[in-house]
Protein backbone atom coordinates (compact mmCIF):
# COMPACT_ATOMS: atom_id res chain seq x y z
CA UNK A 1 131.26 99.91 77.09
CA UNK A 2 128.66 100.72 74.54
CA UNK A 3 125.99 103.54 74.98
CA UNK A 4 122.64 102.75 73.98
CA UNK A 5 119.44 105.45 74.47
CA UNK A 6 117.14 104.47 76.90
CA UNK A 7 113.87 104.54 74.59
CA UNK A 8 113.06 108.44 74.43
CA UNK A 9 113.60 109.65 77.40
CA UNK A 10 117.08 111.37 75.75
CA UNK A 11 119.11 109.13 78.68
CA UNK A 12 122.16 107.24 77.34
CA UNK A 13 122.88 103.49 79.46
CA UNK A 14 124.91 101.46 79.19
CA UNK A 15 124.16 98.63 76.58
CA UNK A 16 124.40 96.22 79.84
CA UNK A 17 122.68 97.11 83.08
CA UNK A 18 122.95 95.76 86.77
CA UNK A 19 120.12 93.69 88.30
CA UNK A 20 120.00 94.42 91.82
CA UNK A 21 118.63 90.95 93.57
CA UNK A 22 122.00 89.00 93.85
CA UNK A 23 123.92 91.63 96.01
CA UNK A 24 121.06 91.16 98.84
CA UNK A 25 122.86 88.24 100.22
CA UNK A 26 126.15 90.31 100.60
CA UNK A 27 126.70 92.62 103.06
CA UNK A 28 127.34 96.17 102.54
CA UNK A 29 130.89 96.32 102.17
CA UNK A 30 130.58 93.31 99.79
CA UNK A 31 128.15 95.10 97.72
CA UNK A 32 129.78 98.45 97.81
CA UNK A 33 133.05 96.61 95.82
CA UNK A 34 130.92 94.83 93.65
CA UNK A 35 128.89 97.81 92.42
CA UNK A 36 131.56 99.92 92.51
CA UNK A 37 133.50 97.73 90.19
CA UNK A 38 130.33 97.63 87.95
CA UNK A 39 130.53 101.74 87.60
CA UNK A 40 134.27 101.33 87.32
CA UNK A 41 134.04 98.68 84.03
CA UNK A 42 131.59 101.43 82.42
CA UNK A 43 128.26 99.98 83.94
CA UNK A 44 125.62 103.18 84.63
CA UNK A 45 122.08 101.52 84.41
CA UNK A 46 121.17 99.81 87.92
CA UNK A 47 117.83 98.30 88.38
CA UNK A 48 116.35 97.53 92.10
CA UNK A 49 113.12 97.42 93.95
CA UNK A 50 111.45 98.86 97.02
CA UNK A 51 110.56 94.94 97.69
CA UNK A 52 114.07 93.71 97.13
CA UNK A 53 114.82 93.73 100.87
CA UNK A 54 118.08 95.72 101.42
CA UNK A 55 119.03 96.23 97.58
CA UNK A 56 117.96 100.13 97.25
CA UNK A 57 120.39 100.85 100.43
CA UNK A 58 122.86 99.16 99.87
CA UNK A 59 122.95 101.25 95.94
CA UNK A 60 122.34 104.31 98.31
CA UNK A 61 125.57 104.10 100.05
CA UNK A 62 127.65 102.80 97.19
CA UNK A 63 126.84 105.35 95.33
CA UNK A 64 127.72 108.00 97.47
CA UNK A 65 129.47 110.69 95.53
CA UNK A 66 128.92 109.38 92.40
CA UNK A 67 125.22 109.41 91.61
CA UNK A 68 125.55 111.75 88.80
CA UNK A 69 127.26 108.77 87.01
CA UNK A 70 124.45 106.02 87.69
CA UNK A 71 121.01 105.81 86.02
CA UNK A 72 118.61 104.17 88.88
CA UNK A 73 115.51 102.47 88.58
CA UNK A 74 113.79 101.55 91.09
CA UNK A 75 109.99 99.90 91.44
CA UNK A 76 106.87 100.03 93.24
CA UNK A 77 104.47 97.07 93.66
CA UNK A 78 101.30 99.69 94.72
CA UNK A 79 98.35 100.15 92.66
CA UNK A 80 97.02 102.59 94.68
CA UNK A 81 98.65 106.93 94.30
CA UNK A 82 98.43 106.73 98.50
CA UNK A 83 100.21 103.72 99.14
CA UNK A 84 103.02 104.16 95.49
CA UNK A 85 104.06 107.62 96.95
CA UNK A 86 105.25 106.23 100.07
CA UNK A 87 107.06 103.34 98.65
CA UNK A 88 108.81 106.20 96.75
CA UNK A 89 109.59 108.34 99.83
CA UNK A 90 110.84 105.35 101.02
CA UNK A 91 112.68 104.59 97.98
CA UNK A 92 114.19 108.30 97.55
CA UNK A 93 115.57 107.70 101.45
CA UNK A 94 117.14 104.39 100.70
CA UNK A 95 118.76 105.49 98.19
CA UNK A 96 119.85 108.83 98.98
CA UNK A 97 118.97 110.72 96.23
CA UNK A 98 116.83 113.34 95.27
CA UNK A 99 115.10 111.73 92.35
CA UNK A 100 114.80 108.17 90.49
CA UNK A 101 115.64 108.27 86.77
CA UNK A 102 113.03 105.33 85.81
CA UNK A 103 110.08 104.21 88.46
CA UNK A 104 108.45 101.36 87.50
CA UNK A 105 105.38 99.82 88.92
CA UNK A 106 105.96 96.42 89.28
CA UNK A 107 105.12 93.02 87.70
CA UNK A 108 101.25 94.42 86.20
CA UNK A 109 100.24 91.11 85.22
CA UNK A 110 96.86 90.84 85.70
CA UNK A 111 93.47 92.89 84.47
CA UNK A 112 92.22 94.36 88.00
CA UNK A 113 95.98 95.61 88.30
CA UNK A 114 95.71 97.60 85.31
CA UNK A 115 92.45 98.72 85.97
CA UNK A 116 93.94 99.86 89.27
CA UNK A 117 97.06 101.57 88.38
CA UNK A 118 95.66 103.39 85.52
CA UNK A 119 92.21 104.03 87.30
CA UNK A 120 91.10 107.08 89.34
CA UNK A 121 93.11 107.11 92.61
CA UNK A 122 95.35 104.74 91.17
CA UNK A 123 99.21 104.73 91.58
CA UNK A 124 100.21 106.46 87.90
CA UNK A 125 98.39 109.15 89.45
CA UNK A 126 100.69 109.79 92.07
CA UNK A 127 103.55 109.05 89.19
CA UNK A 128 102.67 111.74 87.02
CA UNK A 129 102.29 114.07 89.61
CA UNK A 130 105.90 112.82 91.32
CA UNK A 131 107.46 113.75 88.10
CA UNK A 132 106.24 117.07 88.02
CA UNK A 133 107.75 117.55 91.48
CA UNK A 134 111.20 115.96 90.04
CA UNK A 135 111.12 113.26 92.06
CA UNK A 136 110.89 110.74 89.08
CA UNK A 137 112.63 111.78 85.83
CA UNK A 138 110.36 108.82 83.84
CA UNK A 139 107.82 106.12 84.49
CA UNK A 140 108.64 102.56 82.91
CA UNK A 141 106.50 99.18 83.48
CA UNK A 142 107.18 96.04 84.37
CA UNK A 143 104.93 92.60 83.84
CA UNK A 144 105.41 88.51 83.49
CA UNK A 145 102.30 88.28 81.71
CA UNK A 146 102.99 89.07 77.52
CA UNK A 147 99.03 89.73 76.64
CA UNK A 148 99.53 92.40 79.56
CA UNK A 149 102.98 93.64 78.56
CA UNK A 150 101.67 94.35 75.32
CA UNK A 151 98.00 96.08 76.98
CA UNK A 152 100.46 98.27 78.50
CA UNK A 153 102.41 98.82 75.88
CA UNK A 154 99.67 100.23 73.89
CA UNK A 155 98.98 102.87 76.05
CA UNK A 156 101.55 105.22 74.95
CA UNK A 157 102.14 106.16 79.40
CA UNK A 158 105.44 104.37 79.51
CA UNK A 159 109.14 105.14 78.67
CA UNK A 160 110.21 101.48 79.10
CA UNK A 161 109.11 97.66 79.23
CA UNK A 162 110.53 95.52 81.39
CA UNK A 163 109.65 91.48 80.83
CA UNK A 164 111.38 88.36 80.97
CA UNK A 165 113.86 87.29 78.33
CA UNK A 166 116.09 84.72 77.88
CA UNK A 167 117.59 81.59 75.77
CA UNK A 168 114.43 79.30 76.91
CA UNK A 169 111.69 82.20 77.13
CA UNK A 170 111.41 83.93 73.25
CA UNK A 171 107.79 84.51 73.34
CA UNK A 172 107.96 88.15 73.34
CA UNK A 173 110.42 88.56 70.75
CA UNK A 174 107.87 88.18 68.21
CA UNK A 175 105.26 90.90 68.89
CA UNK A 176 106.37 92.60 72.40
CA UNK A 177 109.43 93.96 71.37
CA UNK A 178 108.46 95.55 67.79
CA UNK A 179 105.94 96.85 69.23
CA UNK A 180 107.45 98.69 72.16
CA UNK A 181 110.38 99.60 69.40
CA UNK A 182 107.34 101.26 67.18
CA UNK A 183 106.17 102.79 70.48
CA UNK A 184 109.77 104.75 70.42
CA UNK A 185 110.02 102.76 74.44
CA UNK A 186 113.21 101.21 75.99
CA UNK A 187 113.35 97.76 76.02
CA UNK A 188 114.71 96.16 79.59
CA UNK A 189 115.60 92.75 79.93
CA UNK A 190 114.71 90.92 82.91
CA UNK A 191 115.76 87.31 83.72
CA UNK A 192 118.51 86.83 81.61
CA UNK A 193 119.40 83.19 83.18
CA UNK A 194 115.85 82.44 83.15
CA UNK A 195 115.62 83.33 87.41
CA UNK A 196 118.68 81.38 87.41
CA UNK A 197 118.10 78.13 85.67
CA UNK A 198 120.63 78.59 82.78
CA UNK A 199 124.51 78.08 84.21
CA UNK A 200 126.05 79.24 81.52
CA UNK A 201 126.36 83.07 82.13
CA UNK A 202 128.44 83.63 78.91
CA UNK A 203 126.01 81.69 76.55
CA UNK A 204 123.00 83.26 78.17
CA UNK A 205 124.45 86.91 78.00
CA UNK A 206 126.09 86.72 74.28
CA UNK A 207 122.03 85.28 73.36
CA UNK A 208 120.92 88.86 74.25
CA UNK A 209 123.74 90.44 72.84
CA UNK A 210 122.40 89.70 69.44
CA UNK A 211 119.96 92.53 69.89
CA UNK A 212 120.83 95.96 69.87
CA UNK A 213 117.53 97.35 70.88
CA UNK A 214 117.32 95.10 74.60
CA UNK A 215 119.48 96.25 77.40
CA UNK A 216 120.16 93.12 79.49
CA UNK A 217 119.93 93.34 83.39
CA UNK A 218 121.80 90.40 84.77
CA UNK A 219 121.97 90.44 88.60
CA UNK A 220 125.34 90.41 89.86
CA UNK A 221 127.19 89.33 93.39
CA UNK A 222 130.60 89.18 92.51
CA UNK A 223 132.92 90.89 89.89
CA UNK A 224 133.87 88.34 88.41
CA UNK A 225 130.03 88.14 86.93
CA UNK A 226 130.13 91.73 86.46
CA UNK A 227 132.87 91.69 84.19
CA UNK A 228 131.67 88.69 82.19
CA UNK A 229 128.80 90.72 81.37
CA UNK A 230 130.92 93.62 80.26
CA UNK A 231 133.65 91.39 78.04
CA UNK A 232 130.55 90.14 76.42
CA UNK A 233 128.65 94.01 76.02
CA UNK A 234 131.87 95.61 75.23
CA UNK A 235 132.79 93.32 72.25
CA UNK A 236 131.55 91.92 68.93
CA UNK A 237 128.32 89.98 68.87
CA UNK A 238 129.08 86.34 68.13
CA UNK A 239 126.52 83.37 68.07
CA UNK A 240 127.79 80.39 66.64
CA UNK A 241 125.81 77.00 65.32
CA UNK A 242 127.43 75.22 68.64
CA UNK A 243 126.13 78.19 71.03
CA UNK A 244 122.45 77.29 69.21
CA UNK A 245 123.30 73.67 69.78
CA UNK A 246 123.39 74.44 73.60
CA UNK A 247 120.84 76.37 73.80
CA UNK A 248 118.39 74.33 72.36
CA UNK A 249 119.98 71.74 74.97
CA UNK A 250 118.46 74.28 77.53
CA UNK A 251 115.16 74.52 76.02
CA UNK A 252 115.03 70.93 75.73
CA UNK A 253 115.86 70.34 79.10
CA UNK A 254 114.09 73.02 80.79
CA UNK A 255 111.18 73.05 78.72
CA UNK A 256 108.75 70.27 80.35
CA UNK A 257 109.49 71.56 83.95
CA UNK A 258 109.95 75.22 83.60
CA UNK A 259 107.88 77.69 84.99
CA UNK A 260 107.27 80.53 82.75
CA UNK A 261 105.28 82.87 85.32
CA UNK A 262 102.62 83.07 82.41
CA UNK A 263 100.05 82.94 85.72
CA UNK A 264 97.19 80.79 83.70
CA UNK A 265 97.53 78.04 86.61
CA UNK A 266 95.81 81.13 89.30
CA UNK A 267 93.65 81.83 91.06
CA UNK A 268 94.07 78.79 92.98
CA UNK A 269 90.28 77.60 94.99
CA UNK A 270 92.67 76.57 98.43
CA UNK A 271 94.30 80.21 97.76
CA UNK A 272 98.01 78.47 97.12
CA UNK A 273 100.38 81.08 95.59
CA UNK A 274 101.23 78.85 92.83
CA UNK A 275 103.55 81.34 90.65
CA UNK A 276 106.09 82.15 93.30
CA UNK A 277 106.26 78.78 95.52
CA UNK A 278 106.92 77.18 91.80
CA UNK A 279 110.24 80.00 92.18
CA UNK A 280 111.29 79.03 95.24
CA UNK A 281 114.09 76.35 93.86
CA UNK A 282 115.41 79.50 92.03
CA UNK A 283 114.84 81.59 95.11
CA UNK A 284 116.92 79.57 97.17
CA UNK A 285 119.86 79.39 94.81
CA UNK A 286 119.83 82.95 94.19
CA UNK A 287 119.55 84.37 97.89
CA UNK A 288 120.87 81.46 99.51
CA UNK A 289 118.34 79.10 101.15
CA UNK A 290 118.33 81.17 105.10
CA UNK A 291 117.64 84.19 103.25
CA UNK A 292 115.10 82.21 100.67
CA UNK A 293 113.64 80.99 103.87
CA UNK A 294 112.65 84.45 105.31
CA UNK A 295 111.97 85.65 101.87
CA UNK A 296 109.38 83.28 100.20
CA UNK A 297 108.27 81.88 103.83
CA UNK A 298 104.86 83.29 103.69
CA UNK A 299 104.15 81.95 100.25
CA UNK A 300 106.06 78.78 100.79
CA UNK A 301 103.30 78.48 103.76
CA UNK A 302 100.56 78.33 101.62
CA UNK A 303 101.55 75.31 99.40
CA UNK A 304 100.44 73.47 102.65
CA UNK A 305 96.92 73.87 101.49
CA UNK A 306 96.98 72.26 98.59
CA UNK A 307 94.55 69.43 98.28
CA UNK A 308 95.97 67.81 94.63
CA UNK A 309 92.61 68.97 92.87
CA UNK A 310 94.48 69.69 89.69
CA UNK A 311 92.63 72.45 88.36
CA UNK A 312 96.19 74.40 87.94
CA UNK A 313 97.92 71.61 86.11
CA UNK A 314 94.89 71.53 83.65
CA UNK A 315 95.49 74.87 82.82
CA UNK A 316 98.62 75.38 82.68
CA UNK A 317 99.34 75.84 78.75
CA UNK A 318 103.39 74.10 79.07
CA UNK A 319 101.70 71.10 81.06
CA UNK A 320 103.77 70.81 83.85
CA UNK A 321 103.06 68.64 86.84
CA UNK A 322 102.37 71.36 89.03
CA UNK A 323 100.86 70.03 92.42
CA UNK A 324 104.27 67.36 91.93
CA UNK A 325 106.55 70.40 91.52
CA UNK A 326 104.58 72.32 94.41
CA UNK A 327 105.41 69.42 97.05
CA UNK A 328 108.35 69.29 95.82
CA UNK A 329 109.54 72.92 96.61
CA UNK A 330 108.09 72.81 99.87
CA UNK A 331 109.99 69.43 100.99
CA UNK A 332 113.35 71.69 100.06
CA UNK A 333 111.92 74.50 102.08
CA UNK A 334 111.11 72.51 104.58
CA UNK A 335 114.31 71.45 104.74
CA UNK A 336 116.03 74.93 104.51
CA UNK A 337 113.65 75.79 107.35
CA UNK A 338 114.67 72.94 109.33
CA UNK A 339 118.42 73.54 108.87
CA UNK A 340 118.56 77.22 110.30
């Protein structure tokens, strides 16, 4: 497996990391074997979440023994330095370690966020002080939003940028990444299948691969994904005219009812989560529609407000039919509900 340097923080990863969402719907001993395998097939970056419902404890116990050969990151979804240092108490625990290599607050996508995290009392705060107690080795970021990635970019307070990636989302290719490169900042990949909406793993994965300076976090739940990801990581880069002929087969069938999470559609006047219930499709195949249930229920809930004024669908910059998409989601969840 190749070793790449984590930005500047003087950590070497692996050039292909682990997301950690899949393995919730497996149970432990499930897990255990498939992240094992991962640090077996020369896999040492794993990326999770205090929100990620049993993710961080079910790395905790597979890496028993061996967590001086895993990098962990982990993330908080605080603003406030109260409310961050006790989702990483409760991270540390879960885990079972003594320190997080990379905490990242999570998904800063809009301005009263930043101006919360970064603000007095605010969670980077807490962060800053955490590392001096050795509790976090380095702070990264994470956002959906690429006017904000790049706000936060600019900063110079981050080790790494985490944003969304993939063979039908290129948008941040063409500023984002140079400048977190400039910035001397690791470059994290999320949604690599685009939350799930691109089947072909090996297309998808060998799109990234193109890119030395973006370590890709697929999420795994089985080893046959994981080593997929490593075949592809561990060999030549190859993109061919037919792989672009396929992809642009994505884009063009994804593209006019794709969510991008670009979060123009909000705030909503009937208070609908829009972003999320437009997930929940890709919720529900990545979890499993029980778990997707339990997960996304409270946001799913709120689609029942909407009264089809529009205002999000005149907004939104792609055009999408969103108070169509929006019943539609919540007629499958409905039905997932129903089913259990």
């Amino acid at each position: 497996m190749r070793q790449v340097a984590l930005g500047k923080t003087g950590i070497m990863v692996s050039a292909v990391g682990f997301g950690g969402i899949p393995i919730i719907r497996l149970n432990f001993e499930e897990a255990a074997v498939v992240l094992r395998h991962a640090v077996d097939r020369g896999v040492t970056f794993f990326d999770t979440a205090n929100r990620y419902a049993d993710s961080e404890e079910k790395m905790g116990r597979a890496f028993t023994g061996i967590r001086d050969k895993v990098v962990i990151a982990t993330k908080t979804g605080q603003r406030g330095a109260k409310e961050a240092m006790e989702e990483l108490e409760l991270s540390l625990k879960r885990l079972g370690t003594d320190h997080i290599d990379l905490y990242q607050p999570h998904q800063v996508s809009k301005p009263e966020e930043f101006d919360a995290l970064l603000g007095p009392g605010g969670a980077m705060e807490a962060l800053e002080k955490a590392k001096v107690q050795g509790k976090i080795r380095h702070v990264g970021i994470t956002s959906h939003s690429l006017e904000m990635a790049r706000k936060l970019v600019a900063t110079g307070l981050f080790a790494t940028i985490q944003f969304p990636y993939n063979i039908v989302e290129t948008e941040s290719a063409a500023q984002l990444f140079p400048e977190a490169k400039a910035a001397g900042m690791g470059i994290l990949v999320m949604k690599p299948f685009a939350g799930g909406m691109l089947d072909d793993g090996d297309l998808a994965l060998r799109f990234l691969r193109r890119s030395d300076d973006l370590i890709a976090l697929p999420g795994c739940d089985t080893v046959a994904q994981v080593d997929q990801a490593v075949v592809v990581y561990s060999g030549e880069s190859v993109w061919t005219e037919a792989d672009e002929a396929k992809a642009q087969a994505y884009r063009d069938e994804l593209g006019s009812r794709f969510c991008r999470r670009c979060e123009y559609c909000q705030p909503c006047p009937q208070g609908v989560s829009i972003t999320y219930a437009m997930m929940y499709r890709v919720v529900a195949k990545r979890m499993s529609p029980a778990k997707a249930v339990k997960f996304a229920g409270a946001t799913m809930e709120t689609v029942r407000d909407c009264v089809d004024c529009g205002e999000c669908a005149a907004r939104c910059p792609y055009n999408l039919p969103i108070p169509e998409m929006l019943r539609e989601h919540l007629e499958m969840y409905d039905s997932h509900k129903a089913a259990q």
